[in-house]
C-alpha atoms as a PDB file:
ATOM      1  CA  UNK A   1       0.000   0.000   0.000  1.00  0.00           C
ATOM      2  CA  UNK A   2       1.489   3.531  -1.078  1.00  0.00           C
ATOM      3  CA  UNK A   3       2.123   5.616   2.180  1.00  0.00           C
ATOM      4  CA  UNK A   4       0.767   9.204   2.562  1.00  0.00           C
ATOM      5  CA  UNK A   5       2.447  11.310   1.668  1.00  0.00           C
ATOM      6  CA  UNK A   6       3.602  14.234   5.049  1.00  0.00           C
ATOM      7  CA  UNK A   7       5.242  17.508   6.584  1.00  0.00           C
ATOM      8  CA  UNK A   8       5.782  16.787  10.265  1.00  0.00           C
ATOM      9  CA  UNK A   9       5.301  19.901  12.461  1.00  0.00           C
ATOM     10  CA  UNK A  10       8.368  18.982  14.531  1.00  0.00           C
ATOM     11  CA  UNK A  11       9.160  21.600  17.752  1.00  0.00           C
ATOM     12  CA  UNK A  12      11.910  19.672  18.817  1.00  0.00           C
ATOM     13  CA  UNK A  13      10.076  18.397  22.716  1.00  0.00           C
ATOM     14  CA  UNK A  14       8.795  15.759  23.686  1.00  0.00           C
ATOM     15  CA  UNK A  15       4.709  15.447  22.778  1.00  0.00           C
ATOM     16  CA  UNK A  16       6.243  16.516  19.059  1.00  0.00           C
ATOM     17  CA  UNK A  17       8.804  13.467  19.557  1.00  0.00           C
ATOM     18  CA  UNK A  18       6.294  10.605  20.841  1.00  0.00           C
ATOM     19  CA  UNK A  19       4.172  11.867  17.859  1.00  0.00           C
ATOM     20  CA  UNK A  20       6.606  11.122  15.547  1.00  0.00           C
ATOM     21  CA  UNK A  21       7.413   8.099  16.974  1.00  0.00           C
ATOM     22  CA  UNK A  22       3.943   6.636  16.403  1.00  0.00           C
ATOM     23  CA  UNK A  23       4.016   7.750  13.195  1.00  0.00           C
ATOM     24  CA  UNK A  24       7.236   6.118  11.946  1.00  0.00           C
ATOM     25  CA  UNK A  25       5.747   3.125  14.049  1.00  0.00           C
ATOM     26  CA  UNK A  26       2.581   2.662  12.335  1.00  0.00           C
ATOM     27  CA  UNK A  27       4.468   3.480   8.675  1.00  0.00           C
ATOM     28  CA  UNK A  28       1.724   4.156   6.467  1.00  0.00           C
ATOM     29  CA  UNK A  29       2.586   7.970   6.153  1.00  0.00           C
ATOM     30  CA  UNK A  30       6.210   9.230   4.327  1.00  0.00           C
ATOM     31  CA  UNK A  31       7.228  11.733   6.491  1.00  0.00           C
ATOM     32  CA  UNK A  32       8.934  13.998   3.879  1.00  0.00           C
ATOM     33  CA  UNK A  33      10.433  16.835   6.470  1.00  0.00           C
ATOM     34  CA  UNK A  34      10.043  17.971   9.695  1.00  0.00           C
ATOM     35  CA  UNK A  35       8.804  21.703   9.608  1.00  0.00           C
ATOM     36  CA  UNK A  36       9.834  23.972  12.640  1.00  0.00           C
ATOM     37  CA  UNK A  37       9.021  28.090  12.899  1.00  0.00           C
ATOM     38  CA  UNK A  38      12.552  29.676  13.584  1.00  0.00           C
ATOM     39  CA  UNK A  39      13.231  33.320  14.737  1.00  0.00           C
ATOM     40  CA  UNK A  40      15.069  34.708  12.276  1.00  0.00           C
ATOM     41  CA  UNK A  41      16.964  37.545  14.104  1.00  0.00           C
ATOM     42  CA  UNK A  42      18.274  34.844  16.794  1.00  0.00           C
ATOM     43  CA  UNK A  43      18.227  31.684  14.945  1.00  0.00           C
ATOM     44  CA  UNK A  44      16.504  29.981  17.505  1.00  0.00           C
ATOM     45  CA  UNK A  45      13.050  27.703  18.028  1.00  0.00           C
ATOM     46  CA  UNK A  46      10.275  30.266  17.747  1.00  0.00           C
ATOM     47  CA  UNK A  47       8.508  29.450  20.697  1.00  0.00           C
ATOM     48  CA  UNK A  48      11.028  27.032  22.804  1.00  0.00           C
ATOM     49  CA  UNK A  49      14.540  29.118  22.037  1.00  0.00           C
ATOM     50  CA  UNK A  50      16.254  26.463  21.290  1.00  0.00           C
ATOM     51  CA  UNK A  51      19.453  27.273  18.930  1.00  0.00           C
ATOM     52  CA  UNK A  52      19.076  26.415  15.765  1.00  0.00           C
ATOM     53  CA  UNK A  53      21.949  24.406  15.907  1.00  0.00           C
ATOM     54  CA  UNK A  54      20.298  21.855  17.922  1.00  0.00           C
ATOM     55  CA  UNK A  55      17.633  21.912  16.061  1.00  0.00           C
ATOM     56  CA  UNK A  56      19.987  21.152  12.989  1.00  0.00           C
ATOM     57  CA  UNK A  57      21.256  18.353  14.996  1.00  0.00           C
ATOM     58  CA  UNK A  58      17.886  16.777  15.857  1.00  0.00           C
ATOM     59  CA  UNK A  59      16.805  16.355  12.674  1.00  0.00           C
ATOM     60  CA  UNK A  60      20.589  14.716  10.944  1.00  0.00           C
ATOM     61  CA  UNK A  61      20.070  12.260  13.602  1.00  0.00           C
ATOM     62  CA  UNK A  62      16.877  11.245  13.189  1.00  0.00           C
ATOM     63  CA  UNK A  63      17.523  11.647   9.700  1.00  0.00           C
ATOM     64  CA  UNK A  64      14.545  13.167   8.134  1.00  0.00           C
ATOM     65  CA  UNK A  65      15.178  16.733   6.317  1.00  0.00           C
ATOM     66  CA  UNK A  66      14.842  19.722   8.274  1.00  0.00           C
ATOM     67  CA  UNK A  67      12.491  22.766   6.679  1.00  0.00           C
ATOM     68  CA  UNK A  68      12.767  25.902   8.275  1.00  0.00           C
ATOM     69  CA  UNK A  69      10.102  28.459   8.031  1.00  0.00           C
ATOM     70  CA  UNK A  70      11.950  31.532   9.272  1.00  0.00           C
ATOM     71  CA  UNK A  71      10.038  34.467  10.755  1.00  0.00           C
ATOM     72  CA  UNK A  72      10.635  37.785  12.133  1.00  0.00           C
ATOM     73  CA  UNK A  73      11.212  38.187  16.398  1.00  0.00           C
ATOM     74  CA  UNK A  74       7.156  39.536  16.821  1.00  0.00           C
ATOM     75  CA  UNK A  75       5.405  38.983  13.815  1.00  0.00           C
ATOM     76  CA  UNK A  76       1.887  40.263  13.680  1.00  0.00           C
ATOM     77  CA  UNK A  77      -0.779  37.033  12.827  1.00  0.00           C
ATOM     78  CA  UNK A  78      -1.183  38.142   9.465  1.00  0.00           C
ATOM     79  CA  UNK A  79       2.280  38.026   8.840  1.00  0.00           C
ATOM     80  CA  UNK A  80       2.893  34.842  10.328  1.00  0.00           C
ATOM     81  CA  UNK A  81       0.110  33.030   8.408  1.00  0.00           C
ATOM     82  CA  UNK A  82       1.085  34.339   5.198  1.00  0.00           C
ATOM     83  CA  UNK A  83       4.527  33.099   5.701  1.00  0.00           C
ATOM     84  CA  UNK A  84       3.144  29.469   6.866  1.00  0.00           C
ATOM     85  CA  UNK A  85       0.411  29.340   4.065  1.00  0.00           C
ATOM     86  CA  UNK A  86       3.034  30.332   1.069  1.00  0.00           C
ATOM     87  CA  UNK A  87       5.617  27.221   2.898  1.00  0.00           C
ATOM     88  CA  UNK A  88       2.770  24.925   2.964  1.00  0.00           C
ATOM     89  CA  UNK A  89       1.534  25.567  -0.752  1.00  0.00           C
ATOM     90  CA  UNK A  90       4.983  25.004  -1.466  1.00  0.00           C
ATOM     91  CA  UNK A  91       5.045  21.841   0.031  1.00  0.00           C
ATOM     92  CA  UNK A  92       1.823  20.767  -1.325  1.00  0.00           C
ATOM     93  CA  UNK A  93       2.861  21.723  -4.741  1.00  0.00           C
ATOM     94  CA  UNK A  94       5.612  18.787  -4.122  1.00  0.00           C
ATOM     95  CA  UNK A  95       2.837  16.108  -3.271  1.00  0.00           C
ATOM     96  CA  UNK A  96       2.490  16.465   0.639  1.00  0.00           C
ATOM     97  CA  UNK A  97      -1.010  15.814   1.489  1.00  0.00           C
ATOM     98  CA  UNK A  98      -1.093  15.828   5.089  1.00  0.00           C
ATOM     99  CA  UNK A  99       0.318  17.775   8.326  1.00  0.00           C
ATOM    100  CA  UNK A 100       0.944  15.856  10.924  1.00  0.00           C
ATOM    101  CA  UNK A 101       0.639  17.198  14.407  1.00  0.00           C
ATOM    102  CA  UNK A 102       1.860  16.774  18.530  1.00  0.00           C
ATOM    103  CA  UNK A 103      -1.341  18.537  20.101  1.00  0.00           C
ATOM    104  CA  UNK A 104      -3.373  16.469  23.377  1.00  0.00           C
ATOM    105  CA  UNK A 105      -6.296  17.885  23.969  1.00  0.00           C
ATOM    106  CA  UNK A 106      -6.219  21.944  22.816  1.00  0.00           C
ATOM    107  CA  UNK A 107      -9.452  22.135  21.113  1.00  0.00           C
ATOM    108  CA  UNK A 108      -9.179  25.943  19.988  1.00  0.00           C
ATOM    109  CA  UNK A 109      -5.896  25.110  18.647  1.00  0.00           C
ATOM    110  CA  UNK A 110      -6.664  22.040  17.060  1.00  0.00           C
ATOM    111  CA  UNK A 111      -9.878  23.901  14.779  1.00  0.00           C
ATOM    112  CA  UNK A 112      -7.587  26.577  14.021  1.00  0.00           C
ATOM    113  CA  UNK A 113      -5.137  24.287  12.512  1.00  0.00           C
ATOM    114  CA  UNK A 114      -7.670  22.422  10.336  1.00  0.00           C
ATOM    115  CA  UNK A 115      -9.140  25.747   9.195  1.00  0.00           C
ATOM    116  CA  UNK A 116      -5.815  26.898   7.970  1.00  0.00           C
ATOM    117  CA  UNK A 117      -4.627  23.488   6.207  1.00  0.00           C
ATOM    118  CA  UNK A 118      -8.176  23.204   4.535  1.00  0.00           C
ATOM    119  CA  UNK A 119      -7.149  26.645   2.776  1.00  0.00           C
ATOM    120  CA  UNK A 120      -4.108  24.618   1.380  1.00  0.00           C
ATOM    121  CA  UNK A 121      -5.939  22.003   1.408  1.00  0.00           C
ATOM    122  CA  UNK A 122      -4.027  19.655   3.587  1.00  0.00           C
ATOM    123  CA  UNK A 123      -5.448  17.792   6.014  1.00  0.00           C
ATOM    124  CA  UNK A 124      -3.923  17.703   9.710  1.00  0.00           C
ATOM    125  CA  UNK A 125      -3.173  14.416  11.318  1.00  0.00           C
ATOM    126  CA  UNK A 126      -3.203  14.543  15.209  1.00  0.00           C
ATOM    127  CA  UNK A 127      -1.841  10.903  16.484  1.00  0.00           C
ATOM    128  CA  UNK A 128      -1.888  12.061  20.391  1.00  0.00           C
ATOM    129  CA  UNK A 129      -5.257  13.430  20.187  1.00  0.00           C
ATOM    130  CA  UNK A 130      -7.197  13.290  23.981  1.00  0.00           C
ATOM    131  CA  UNK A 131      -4.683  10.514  25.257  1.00  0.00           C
ATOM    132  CA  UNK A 132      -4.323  10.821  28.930  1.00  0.00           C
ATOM    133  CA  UNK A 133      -0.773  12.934  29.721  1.00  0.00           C
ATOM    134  CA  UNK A 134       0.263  11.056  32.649  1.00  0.00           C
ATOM    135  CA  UNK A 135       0.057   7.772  30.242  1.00  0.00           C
ATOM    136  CA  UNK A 136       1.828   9.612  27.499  1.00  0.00           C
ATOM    137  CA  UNK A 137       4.533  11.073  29.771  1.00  0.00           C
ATOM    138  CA  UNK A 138       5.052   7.685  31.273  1.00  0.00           C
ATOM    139  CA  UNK A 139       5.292   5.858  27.880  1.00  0.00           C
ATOM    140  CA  UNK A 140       7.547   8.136  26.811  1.00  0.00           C
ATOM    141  CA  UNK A 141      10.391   7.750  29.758  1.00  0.00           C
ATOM    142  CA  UNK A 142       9.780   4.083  29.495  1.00  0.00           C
ATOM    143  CA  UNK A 143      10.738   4.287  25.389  1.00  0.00           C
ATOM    144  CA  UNK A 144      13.933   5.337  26.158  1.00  0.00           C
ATOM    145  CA  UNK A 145      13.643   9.029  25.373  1.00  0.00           C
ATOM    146  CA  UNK A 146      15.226  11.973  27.574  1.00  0.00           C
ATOM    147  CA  UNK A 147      14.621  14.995  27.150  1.00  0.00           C
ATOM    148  CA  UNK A 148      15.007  18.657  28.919  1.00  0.00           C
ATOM    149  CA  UNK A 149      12.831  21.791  29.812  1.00  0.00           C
ATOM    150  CA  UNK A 150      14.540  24.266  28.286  1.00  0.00           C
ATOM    151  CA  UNK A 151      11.481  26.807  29.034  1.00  0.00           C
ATOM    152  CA  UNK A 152       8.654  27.081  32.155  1.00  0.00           C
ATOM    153  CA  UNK A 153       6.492  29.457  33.135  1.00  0.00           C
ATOM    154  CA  UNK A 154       6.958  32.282  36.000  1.00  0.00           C
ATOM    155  CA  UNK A 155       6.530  30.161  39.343  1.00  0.00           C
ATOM    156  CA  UNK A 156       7.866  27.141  37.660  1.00  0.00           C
ATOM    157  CA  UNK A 157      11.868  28.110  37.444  1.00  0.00           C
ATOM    158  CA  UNK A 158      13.082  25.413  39.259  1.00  0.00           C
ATOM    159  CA  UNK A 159      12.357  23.019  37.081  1.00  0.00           C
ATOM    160  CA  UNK A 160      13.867  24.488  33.182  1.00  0.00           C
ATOM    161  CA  UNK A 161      16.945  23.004  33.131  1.00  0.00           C
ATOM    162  CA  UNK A 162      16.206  19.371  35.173  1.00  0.00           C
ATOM    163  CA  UNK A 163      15.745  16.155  32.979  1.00  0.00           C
ATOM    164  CA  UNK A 164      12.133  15.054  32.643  1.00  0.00           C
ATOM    165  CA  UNK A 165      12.043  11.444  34.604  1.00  0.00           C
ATOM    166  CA  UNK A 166       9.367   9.763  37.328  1.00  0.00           C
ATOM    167  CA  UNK A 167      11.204  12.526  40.110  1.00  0.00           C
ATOM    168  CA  UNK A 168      10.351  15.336  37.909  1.00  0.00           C
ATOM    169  CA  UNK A 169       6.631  14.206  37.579  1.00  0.00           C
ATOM    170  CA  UNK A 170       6.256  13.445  41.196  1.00  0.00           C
ATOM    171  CA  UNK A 171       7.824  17.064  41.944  1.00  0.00           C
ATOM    172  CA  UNK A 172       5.501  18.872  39.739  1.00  0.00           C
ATOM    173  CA  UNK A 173       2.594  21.257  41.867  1.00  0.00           C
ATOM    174  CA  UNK A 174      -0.757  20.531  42.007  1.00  0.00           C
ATOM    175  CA  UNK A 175      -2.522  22.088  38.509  1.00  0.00           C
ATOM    176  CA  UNK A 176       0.259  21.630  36.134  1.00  0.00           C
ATOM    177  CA  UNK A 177      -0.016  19.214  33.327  1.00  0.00           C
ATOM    178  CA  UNK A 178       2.586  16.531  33.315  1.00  0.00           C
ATOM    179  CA  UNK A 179       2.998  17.094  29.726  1.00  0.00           C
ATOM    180  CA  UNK A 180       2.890  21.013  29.744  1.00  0.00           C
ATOM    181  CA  UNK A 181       0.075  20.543  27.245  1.00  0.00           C
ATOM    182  CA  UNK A 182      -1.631  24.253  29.181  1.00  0.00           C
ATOM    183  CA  UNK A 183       2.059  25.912  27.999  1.00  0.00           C
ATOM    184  CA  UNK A 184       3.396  25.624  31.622  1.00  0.00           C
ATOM    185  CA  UNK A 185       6.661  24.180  30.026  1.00  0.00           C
ATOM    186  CA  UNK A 186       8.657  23.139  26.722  1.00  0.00           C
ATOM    187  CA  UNK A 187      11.678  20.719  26.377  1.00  0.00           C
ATOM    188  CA  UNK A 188      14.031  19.377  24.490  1.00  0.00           C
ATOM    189  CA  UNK A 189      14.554  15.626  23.264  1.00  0.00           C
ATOM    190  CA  UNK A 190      18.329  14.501  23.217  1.00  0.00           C
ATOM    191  CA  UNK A 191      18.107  11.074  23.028  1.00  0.00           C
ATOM    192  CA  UNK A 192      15.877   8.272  22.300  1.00  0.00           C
ATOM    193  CA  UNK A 193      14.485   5.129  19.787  1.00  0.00           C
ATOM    194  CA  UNK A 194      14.430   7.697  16.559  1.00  0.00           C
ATOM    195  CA  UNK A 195      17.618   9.286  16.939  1.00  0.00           C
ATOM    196  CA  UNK A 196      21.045   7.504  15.570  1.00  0.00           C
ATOM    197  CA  UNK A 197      22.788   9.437  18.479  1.00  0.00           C
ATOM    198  CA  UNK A 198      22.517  11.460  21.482  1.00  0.00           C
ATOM    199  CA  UNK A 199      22.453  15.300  20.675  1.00  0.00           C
ATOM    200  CA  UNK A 200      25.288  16.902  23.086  1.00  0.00           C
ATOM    201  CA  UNK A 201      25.004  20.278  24.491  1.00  0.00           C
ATOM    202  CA  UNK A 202      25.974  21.921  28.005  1.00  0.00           C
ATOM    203  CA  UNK A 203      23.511  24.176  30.066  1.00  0.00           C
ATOM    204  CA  UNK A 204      24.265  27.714  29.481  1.00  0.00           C
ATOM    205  CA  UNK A 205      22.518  31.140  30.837  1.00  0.00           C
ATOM    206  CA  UNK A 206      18.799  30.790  32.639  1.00  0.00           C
ATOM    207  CA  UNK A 207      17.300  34.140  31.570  1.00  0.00           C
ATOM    208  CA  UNK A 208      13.614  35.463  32.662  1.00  0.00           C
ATOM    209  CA  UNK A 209      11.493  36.976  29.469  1.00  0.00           C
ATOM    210  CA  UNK A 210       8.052  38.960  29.686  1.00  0.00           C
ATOM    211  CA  UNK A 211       5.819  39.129  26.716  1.00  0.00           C
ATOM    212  CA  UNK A 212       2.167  40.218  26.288  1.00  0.00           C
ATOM    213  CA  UNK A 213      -0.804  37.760  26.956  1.00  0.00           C
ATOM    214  CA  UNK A 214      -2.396  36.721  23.816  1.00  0.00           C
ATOM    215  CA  UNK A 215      -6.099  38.317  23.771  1.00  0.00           C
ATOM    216  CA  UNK A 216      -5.511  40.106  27.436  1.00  0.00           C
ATOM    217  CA  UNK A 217      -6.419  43.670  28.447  1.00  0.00           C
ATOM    218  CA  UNK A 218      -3.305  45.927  27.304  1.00  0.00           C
ATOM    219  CA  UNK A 219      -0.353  45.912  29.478  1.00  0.00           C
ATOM    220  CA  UNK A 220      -1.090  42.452  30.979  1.00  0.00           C
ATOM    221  CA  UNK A 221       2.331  40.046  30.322  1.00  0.00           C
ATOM    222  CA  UNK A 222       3.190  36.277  30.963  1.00  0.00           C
ATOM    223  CA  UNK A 223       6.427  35.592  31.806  1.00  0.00           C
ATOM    224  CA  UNK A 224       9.219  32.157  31.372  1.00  0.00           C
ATOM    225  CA  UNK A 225      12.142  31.255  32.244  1.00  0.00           C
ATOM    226  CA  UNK A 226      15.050  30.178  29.622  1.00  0.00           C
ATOM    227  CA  UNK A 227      17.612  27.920  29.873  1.00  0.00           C
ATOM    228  CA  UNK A 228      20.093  28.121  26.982  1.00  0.00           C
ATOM    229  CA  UNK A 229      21.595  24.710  25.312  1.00  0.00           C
ATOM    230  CA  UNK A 230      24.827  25.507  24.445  1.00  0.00           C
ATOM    231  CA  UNK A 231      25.804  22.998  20.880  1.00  0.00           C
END
């Protein structure tokens, strides 16, 4: 049976990774790149900071092709949907039929995807989709895979930078999902069953950042803490 034909919308963390990972398992889609937002003026991970070294890095040793959709530091929405609608007509142009997705259980995020992809007309593929997080967090430590929070929200600080494992999990407070799936935290996957290799970095700088909420009443900022992975 021919395989479908896919972009992957890869962030580089770990729902993104056990997404793949199903994917590849189940083979009946060709996952033709992995397609990750970078900032242009820092070369990192849009939304994670990640360098895009890593990134580079994730991607050779997983050993799928790496398409970067490079962005300005604060593009507006308009901008930023322009730039991913030309990319994806690009990559439709080349036969990709499907986008394939890492979300849980975001439900606004989820219909906003399919409304964009239908104006491609791609169709989005979600293989996570409402799976309990504490089974998903726990399948993916006992796969093999390790991976960092290189990113957490204000009150959560003590935790970017620490390995996610069963300590993490039992440390996290009450309210926080165990796969960040609410934003409270991003990672990082190093190592696991898709990768050839280990990615190598050191910990660098932990930085705070401020930006405005999405939809809130002017002046009204979330803030995260950063820890950089030095290549």
């Amino acid at each position: 049976m021919d395989k479908k034909i896919s972009l992957f919308n890869w962030s580089g963390g770990k729902d993104s990774c056990l997404a793949l990972h199903h994917t590849l398992a189940a083979n009946t889609f060709e996952v033709r790149c992995l397609l990750t937002t970078v900032n242009e003026a820092f070369n990192r991970v849009s939304m994670h900071g990640v360098r895009e070294a890593l990134l580079i890095a994730q991607a050779e040793s997983i050993g799928i092709p790496l398409y970067q959709v490079r962005l300005s530091a604060s593009p507006t929405m308009e901008a930023y949907e322009e730039s991913m609608h030309k990319h994806l007509d690009t990559l439709r142009s080349k036969g990709v039929e499907y986008s394939i997705f890492g979300d849980i259980f975001l439900e606004d995020l989820r219909t906003y995807r399919e409304q964009e992809l239908r104006k491609i007309g791609l169709n989005a593929v979600f293989p996570l989709w409402k799976r309990d997080t504490k089974e998903l967090i726990a399948e993916f430590i006992t796969l093999g895979y390790r991976t960092i929070v290189v990113c957490a929200q204000k009150g959560l600080e003590d935790f970017c930078g620490r390995v996610i494992d069963e300590h993490f999990i039992a440390d996290l407070p009450a309210g926080i999902d165990p796969c960040g799936e609410n934003g409270e935290f991003h990672t990082f996957v190093f190592d696991g069953p898709i990768f050839k290799h280990p990615i190598q970095f050191s910990l660098g700088e932990k930085v705070y950042k401020e930006f405005p909420k999405p939809k809130a009443e002017e002046g009204e900022t979330s803030g995260y803490w950063y820890i950089d992975l030095l290549p």
